[in-house]
PDB file of N, CA and C in Angstrom:
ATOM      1  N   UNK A   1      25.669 -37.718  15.314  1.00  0.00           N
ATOM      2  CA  UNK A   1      25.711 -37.225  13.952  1.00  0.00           C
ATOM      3  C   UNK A   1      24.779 -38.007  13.054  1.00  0.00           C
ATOM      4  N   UNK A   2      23.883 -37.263  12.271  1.00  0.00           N
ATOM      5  CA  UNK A   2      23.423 -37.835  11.174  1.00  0.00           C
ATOM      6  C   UNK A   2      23.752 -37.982   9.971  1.00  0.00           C
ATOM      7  N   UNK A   3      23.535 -38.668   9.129  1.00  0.00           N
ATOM      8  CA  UNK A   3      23.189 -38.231   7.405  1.00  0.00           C
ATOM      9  C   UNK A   3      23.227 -37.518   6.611  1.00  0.00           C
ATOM     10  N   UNK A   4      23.375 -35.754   7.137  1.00  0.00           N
ATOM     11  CA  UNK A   4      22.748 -35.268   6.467  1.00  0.00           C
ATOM     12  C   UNK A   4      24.139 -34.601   5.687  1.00  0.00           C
ATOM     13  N   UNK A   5      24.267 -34.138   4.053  1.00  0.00           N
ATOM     14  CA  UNK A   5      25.283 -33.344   3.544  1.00  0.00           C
ATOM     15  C   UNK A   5      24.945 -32.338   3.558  1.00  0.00           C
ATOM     16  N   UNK A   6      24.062 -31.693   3.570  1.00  0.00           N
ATOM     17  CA  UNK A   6      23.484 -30.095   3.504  1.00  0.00           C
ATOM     18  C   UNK A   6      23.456 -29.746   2.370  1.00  0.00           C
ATOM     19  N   UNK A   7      23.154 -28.178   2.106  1.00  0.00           N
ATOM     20  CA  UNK A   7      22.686 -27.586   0.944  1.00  0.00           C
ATOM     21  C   UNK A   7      24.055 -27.001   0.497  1.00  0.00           C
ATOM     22  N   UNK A   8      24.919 -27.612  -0.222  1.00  0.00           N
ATOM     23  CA  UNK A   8      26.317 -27.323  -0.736  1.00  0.00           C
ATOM     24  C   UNK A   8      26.002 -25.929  -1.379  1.00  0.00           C
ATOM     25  N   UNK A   9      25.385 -25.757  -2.418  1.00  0.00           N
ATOM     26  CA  UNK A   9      25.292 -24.081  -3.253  1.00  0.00           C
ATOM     27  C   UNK A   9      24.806 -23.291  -2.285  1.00  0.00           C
ATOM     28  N   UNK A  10      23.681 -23.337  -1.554  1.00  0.00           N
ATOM     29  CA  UNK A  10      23.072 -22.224  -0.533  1.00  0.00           C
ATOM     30  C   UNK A  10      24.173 -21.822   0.389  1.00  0.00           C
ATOM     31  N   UNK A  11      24.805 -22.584   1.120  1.00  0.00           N
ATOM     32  CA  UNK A  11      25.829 -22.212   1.960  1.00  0.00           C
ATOM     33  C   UNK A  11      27.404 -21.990   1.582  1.00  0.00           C
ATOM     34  N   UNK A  12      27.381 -22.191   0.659  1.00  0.00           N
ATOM     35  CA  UNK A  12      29.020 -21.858   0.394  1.00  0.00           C
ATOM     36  C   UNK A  12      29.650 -21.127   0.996  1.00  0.00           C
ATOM     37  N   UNK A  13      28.973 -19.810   0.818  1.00  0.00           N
ATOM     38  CA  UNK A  13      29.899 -18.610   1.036  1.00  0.00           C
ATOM     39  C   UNK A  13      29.598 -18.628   2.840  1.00  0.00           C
ATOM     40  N   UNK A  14      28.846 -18.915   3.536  1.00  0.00           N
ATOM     41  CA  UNK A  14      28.688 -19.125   5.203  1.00  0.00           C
ATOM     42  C   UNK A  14      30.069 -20.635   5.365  1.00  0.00           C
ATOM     43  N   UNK A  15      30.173 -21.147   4.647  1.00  0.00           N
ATOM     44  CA  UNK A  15      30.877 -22.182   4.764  1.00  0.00           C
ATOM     45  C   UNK A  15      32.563 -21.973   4.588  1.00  0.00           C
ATOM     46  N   UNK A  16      32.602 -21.197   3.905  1.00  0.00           N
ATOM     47  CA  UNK A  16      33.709 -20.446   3.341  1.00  0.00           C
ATOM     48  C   UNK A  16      34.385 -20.043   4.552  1.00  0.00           C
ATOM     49  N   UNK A  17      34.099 -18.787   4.867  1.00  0.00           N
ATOM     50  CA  UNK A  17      33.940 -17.983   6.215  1.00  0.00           C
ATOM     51  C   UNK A  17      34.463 -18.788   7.245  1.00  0.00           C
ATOM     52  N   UNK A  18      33.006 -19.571   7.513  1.00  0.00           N
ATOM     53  CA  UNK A  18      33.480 -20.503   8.719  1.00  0.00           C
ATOM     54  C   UNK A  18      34.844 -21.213   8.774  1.00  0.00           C
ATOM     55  N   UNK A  19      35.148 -21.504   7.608  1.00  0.00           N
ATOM     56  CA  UNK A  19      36.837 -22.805   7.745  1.00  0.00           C
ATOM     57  C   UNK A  19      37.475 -21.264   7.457  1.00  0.00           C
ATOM     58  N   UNK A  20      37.508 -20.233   6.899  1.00  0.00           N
ATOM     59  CA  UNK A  20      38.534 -19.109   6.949  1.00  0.00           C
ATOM     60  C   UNK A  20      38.571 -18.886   8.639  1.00  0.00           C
ATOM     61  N   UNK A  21      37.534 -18.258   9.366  1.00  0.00           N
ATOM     62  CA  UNK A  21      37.619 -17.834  10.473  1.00  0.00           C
ATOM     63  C   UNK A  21      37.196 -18.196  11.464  1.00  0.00           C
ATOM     64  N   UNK A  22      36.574 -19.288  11.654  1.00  0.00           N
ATOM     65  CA  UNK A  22      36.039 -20.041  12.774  1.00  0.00           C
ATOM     66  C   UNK A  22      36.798 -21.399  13.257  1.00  0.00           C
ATOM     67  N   UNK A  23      37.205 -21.940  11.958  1.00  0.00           N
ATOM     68  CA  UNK A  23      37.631 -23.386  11.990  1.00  0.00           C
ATOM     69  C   UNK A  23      39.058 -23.187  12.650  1.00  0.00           C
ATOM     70  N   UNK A  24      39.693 -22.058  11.894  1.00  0.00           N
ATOM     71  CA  UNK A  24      41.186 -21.774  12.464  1.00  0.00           C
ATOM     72  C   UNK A  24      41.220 -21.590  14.222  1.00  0.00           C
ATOM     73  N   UNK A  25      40.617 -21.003  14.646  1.00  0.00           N
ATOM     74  CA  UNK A  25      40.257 -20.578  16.273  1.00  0.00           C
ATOM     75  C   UNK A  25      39.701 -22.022  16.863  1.00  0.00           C
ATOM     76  N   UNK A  26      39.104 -22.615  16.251  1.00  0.00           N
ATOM     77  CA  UNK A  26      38.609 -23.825  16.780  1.00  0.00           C
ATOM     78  C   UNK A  26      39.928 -24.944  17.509  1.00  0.00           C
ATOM     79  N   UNK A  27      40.393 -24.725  15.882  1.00  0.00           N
ATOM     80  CA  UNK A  27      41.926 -25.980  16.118  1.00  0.00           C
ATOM     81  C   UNK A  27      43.149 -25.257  17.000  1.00  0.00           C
ATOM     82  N   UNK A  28      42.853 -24.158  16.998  1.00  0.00           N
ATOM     83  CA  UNK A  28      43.630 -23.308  17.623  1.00  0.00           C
ATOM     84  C   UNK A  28      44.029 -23.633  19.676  1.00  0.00           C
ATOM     85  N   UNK A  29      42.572 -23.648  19.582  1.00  0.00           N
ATOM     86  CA  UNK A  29      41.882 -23.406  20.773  1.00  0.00           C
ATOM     87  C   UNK A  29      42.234 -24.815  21.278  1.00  0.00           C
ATOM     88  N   UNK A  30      41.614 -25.692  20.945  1.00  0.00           N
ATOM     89  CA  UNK A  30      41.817 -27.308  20.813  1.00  0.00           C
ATOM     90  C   UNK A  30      42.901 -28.109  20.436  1.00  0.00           C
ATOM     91  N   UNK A  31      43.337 -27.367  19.812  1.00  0.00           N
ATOM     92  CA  UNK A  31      44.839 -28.377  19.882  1.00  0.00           C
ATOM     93  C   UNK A  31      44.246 -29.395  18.520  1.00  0.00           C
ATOM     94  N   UNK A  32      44.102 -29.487  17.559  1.00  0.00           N
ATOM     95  CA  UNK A  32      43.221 -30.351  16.598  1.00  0.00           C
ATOM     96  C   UNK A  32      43.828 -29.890  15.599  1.00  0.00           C
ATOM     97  N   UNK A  33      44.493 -30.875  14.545  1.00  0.00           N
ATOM     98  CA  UNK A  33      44.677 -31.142  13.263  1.00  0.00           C
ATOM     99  C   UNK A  33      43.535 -31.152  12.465  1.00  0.00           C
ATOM    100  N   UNK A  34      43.642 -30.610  11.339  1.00  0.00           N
ATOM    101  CA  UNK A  34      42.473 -30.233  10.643  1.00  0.00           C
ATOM    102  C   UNK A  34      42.735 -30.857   9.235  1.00  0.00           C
ATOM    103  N   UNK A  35      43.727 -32.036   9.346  1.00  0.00           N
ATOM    104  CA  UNK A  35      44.389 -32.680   8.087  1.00  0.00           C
ATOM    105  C   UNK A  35      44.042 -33.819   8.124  1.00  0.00           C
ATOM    106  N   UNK A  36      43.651 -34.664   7.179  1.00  0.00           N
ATOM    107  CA  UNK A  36      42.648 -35.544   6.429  1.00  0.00           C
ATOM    108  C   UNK A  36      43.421 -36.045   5.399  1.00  0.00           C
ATOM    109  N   UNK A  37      44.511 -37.236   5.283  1.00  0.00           N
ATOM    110  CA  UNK A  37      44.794 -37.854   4.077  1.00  0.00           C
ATOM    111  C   UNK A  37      44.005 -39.053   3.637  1.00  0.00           C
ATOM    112  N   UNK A  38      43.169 -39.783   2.384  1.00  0.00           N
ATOM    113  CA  UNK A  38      43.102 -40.306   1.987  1.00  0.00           C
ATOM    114  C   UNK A  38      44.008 -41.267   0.938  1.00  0.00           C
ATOM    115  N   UNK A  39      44.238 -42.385   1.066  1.00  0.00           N
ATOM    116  CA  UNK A  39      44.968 -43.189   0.112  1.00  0.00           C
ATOM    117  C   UNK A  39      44.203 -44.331  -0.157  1.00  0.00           C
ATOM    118  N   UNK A  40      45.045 -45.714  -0.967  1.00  0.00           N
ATOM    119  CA  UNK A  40      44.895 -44.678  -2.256  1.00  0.00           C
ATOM    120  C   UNK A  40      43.817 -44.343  -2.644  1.00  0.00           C
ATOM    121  N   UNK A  41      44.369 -43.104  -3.473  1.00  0.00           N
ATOM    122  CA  UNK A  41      43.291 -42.745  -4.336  1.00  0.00           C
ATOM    123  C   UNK A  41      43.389 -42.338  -5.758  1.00  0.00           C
ATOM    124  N   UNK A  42      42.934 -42.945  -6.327  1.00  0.00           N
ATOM    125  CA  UNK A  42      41.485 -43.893  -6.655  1.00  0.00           C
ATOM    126  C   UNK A  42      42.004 -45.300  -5.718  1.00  0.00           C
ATOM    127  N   UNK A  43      40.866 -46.122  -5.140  1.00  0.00           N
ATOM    128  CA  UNK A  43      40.414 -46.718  -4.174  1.00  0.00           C
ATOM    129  C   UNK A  43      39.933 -47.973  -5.257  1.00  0.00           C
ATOM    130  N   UNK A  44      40.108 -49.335  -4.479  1.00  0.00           N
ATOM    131  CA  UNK A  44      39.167 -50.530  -5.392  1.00  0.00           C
ATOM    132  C   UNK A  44      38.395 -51.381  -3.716  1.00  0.00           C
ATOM    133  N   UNK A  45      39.612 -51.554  -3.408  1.00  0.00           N
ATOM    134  CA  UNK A  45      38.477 -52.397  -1.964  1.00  0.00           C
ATOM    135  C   UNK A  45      38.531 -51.626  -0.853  1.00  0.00           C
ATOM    136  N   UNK A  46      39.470 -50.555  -0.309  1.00  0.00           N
ATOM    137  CA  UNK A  46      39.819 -49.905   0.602  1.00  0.00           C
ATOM    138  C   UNK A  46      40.220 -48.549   0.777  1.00  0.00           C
ATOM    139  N   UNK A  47      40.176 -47.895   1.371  1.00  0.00           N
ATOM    140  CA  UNK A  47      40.619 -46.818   1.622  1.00  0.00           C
ATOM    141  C   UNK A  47      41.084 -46.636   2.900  1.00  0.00           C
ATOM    142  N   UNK A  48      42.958 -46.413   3.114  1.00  0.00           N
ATOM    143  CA  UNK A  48      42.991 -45.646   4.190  1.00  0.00           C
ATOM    144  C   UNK A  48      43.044 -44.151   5.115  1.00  0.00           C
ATOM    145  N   UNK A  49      42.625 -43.210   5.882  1.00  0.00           N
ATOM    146  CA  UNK A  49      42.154 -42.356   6.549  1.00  0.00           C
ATOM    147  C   UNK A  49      43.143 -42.391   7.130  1.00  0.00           C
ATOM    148  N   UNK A  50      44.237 -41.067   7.048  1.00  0.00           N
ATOM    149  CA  UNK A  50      45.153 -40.615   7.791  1.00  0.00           C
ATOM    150  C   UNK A  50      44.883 -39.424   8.475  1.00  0.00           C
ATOM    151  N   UNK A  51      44.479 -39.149   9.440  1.00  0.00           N
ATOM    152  CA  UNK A  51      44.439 -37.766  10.179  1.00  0.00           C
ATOM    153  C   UNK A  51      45.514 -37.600  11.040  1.00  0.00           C
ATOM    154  N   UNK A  52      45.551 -36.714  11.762  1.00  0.00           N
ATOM    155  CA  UNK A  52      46.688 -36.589  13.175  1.00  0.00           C
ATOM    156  C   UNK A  52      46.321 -35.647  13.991  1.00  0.00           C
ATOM    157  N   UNK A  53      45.757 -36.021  15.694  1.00  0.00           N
ATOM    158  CA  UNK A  53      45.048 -35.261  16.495  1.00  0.00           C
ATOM    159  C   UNK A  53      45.767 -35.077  17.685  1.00  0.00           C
ATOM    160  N   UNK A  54      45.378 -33.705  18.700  1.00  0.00           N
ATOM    161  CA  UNK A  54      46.080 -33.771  19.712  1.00  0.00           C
ATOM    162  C   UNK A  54      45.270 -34.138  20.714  1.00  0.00           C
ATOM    163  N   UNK A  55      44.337 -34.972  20.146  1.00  0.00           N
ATOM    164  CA  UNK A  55      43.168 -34.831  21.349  1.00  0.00           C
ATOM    165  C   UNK A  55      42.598 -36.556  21.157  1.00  0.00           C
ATOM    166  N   UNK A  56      42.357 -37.265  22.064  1.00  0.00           N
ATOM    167  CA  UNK A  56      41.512 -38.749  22.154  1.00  0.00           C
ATOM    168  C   UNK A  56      39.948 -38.567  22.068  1.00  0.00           C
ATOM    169  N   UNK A  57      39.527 -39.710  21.279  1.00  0.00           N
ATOM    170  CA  UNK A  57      38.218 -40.042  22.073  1.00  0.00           C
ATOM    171  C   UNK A  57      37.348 -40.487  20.975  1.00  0.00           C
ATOM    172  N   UNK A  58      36.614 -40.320  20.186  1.00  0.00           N
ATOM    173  CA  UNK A  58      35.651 -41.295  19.282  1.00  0.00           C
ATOM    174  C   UNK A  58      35.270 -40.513  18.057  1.00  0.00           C
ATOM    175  N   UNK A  59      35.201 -40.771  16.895  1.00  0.00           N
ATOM    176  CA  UNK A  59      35.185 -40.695  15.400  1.00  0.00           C
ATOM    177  C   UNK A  59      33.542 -41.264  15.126  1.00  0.00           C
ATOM    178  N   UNK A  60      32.874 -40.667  14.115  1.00  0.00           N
ATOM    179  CA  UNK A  60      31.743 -41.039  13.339  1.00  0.00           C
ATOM    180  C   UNK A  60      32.352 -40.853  12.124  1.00  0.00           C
ATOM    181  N   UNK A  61      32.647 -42.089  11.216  1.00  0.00           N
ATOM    182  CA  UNK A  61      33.131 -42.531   9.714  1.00  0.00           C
ATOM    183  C   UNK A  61      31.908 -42.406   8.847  1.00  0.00           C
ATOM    184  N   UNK A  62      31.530 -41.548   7.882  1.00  0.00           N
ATOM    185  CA  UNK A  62      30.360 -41.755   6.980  1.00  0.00           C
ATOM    186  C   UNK A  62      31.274 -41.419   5.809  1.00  0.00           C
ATOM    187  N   UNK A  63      30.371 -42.145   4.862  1.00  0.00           N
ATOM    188  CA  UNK A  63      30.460 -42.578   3.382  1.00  0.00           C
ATOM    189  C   UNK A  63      29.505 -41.394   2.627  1.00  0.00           C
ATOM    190  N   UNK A  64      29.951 -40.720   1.811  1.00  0.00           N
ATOM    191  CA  UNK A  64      28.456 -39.997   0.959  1.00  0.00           C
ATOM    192  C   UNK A  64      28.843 -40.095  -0.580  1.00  0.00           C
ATOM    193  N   UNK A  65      27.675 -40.431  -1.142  1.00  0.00           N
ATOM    194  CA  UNK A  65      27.459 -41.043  -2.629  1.00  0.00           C
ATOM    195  C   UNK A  65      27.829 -39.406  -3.037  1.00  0.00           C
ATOM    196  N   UNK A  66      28.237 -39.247  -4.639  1.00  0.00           N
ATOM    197  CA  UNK A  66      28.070 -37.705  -5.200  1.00  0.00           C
ATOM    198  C   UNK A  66      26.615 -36.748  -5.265  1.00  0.00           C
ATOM    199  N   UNK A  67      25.874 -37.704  -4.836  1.00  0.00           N
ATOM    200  CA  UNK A  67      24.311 -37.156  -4.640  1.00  0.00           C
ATOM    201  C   UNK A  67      24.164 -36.768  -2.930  1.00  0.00           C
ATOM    202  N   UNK A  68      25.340 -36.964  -2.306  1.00  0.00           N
ATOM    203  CA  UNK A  68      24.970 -36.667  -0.925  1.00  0.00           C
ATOM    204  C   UNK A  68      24.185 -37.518  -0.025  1.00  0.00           C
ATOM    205  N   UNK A  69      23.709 -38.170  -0.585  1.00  0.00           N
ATOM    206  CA  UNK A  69      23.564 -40.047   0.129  1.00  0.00           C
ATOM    207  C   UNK A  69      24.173 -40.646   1.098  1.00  0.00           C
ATOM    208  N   UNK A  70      23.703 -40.307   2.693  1.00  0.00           N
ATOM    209  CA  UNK A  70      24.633 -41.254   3.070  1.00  0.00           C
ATOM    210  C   UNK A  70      24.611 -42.773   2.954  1.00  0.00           C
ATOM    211  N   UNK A  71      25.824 -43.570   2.626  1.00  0.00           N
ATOM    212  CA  UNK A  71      25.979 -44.685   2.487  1.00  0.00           C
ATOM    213  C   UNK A  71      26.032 -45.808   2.610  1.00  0.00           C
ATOM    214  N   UNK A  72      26.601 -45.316   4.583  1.00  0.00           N
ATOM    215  CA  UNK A  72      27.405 -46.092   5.652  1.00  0.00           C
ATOM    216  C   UNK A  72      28.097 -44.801   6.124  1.00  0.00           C
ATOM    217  N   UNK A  73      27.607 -45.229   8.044  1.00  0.00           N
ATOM    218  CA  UNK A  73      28.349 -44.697   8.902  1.00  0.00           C
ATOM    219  C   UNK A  73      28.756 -45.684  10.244  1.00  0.00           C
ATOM    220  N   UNK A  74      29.687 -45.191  10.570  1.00  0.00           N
ATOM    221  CA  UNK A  74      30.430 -46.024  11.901  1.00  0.00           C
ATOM    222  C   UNK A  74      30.643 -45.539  12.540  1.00  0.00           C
ATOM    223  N   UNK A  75      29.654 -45.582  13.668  1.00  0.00           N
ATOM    224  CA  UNK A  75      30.075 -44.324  15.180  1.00  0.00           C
ATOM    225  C   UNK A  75      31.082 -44.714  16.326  1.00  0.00           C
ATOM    226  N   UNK A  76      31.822 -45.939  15.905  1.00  0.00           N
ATOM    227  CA  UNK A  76      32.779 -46.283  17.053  1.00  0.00           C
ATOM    228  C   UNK A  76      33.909 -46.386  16.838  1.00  0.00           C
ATOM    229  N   UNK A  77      34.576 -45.834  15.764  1.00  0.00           N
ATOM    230  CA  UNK A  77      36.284 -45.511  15.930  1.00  0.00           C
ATOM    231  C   UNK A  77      36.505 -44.849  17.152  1.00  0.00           C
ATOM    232  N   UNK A  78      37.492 -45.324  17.417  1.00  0.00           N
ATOM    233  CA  UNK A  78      38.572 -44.480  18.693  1.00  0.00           C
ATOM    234  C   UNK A  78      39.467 -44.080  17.970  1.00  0.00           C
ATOM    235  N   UNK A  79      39.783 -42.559  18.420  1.00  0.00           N
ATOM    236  CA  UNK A  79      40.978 -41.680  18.103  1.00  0.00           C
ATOM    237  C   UNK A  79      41.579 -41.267  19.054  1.00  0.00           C
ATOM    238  N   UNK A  80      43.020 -41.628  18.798  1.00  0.00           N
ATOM    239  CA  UNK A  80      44.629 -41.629  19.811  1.00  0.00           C
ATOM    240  C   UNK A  80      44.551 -40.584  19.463  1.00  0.00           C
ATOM    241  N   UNK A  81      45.793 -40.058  20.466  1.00  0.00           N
ATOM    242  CA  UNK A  81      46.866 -38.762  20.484  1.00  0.00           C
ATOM    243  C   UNK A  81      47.585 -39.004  19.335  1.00  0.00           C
ATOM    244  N   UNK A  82      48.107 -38.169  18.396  1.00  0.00           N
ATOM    245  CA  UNK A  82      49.231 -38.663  17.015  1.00  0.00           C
ATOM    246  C   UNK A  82      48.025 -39.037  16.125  1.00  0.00           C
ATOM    247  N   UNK A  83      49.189 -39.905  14.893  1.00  0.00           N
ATOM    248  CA  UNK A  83      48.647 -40.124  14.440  1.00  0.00           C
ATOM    249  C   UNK A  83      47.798 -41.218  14.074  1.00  0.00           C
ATOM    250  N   UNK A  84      46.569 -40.961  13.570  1.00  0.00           N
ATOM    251  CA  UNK A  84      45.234 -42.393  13.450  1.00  0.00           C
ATOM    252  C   UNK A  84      45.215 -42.733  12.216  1.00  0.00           C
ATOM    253  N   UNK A  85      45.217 -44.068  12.066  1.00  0.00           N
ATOM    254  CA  UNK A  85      45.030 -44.572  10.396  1.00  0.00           C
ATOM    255  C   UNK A  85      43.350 -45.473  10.751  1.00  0.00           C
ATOM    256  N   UNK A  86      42.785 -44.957   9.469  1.00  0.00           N
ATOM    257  CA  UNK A  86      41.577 -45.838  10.046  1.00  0.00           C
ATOM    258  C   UNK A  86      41.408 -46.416   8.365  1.00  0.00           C
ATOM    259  N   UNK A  87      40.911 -47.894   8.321  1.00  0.00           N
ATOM    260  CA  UNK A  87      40.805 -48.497   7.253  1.00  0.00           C
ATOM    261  C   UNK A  87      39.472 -48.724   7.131  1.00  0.00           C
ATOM    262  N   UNK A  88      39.138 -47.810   5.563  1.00  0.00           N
ATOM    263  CA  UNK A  88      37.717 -47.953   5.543  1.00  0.00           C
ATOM    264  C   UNK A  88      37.238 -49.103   4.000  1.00  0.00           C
ATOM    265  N   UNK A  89      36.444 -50.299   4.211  1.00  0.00           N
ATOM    266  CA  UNK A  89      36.582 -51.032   3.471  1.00  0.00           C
ATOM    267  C   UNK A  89      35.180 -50.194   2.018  1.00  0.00           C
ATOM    268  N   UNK A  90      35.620 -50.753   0.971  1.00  0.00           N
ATOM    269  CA  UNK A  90      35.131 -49.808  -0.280  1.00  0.00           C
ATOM    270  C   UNK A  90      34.709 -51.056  -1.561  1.00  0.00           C
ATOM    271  N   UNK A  91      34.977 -51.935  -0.958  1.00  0.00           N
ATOM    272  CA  UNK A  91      34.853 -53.558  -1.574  1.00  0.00           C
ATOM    273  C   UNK A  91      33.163 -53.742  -2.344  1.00  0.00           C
ATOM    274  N   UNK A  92      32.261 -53.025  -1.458  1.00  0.00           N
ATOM    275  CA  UNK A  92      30.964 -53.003  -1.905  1.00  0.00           C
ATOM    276  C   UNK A  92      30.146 -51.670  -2.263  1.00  0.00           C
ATOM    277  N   UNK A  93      31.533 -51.094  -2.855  1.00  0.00           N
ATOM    278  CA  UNK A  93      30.557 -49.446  -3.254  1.00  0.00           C
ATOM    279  C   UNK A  93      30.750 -49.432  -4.947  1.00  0.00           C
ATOM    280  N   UNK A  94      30.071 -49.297  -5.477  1.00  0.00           N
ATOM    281  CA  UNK A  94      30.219 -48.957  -7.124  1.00  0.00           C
ATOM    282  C   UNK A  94      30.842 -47.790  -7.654  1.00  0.00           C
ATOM    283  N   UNK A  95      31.224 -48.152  -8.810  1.00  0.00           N
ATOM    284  CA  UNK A  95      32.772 -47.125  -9.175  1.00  0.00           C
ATOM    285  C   UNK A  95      31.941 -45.861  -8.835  1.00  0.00           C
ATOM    286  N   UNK A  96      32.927 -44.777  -8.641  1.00  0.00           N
ATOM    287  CA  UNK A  96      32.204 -43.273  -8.530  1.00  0.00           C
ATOM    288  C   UNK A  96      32.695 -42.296  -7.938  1.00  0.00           C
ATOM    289  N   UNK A  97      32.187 -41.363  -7.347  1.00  0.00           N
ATOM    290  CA  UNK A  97      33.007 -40.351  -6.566  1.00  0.00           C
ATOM    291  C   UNK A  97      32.131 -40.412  -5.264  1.00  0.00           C
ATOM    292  N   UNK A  98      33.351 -40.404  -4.178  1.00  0.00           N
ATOM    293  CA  UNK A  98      32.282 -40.169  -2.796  1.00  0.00           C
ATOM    294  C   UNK A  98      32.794 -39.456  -1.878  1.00  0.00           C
ATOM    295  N   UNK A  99      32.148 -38.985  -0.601  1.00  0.00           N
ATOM    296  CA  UNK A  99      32.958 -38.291   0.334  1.00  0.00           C
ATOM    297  C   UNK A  99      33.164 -38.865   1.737  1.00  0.00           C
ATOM    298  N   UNK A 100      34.278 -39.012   2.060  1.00  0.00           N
ATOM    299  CA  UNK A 100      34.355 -40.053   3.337  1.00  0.00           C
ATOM    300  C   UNK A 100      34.178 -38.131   4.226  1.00  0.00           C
ATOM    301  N   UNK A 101      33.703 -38.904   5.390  1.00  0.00           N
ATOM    302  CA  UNK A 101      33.729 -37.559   6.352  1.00  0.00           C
ATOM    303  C   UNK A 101      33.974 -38.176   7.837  1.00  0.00           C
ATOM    304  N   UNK A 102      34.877 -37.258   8.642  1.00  0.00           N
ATOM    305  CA  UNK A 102      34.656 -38.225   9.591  1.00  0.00           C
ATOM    306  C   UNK A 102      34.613 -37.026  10.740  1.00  0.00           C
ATOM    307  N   UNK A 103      34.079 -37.608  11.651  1.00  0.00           N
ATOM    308  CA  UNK A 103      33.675 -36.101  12.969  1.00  0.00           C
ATOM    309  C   UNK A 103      33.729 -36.921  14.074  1.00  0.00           C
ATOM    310  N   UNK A 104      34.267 -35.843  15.344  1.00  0.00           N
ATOM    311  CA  UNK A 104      34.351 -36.035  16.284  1.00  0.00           C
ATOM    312  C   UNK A 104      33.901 -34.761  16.733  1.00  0.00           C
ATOM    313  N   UNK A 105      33.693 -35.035  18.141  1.00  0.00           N
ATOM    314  CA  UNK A 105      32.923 -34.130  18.669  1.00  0.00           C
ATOM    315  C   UNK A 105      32.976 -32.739  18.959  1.00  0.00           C
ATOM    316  N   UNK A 106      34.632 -32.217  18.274  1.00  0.00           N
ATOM    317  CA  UNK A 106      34.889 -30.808  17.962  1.00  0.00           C
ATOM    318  C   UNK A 106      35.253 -30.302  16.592  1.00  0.00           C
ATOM    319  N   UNK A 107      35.117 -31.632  15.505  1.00  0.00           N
ATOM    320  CA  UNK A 107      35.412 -31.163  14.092  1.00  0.00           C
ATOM    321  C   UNK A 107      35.226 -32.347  13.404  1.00  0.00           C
ATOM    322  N   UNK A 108      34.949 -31.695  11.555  1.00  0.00           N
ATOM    323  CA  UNK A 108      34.428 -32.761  10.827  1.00  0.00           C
ATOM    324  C   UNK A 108      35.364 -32.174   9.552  1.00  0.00           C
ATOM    325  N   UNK A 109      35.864 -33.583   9.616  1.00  0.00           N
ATOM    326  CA  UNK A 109      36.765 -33.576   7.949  1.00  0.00           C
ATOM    327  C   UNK A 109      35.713 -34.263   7.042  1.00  0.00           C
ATOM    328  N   UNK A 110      36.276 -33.545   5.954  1.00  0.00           N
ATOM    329  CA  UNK A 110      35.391 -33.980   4.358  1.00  0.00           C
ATOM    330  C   UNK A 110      36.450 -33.801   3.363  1.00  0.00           C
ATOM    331  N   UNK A 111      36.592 -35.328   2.967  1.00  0.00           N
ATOM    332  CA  UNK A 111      37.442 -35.646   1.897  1.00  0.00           C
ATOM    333  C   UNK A 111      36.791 -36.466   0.529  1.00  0.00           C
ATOM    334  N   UNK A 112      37.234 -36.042  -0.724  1.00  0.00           N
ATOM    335  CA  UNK A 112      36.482 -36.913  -1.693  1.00  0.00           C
ATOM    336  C   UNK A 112      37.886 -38.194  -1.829  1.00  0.00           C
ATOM    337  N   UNK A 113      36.703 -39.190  -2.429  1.00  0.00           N
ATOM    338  CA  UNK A 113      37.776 -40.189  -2.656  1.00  0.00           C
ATOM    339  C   UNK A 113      36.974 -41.107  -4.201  1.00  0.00           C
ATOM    340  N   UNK A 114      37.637 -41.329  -5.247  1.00  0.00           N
ATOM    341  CA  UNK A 114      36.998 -41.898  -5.749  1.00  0.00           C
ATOM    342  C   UNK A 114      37.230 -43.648  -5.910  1.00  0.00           C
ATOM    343  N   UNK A 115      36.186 -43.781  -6.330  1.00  0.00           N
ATOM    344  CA  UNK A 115      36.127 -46.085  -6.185  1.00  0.00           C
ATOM    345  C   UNK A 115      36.080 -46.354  -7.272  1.00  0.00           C
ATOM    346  N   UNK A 116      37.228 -47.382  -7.995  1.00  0.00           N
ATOM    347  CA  UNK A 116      37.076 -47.820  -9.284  1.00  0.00           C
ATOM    348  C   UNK A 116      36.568 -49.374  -9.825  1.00  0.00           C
TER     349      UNK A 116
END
């Protein structure tokens, strides 16, 4: 996985679609939670990442500024069966709004979180 946030206005409505009718069949198919808690939030040094999967195996953690910037990414979380808490440190990001995202190799959560 790279960097990249994509063209948020151009794709909406393809994006739309996709989590209406693609994403559902995906998790379906896979056995995959498609739920993403952030705490707290608003955030000062940390943030923790609550998901819950039926499936193992490795996470890419990226950071994106409100400009779509990536920030920081971490391609070596491991993800259990149940549920995963992953602690993402926020100690050196300036107040703002950002989007933690995190993907594995059959789905990508996107959550905003803001840093005060």
């Amino acid at each position: 996985p790279t960097c990249e946030y994509g063209q948020a206005n151009a794709n909406a409505v393809i994006i739309k679609q996709w989590e209406e009718k693609v994403l559902p069949e995906i998790i379906k198919r896979n056995k995959i939670s498609k739920h993403l808690t952030l705490y707290p939030n608003p955030a000062i040094t940390y943030v923790t990442a609550e998901l819950e999967t039926s499936q193992k195996g490795t996470a890419t953690v990226s950071i994106y500024s409100a400009t779509g910037k990536c920030i920081r990414t971490n391609s070596t979380i491991k993800i259990q069966l149940g549920i995963n808490k992953i602690i993402i440190p926020t100690a050196d990001l300036v107040p703002g709004i950002y989007t933690i995202s995190i993907e594995t190799r059959n789905i990508k959560w996107n959550e905003k979180v803001v840093i005060e």
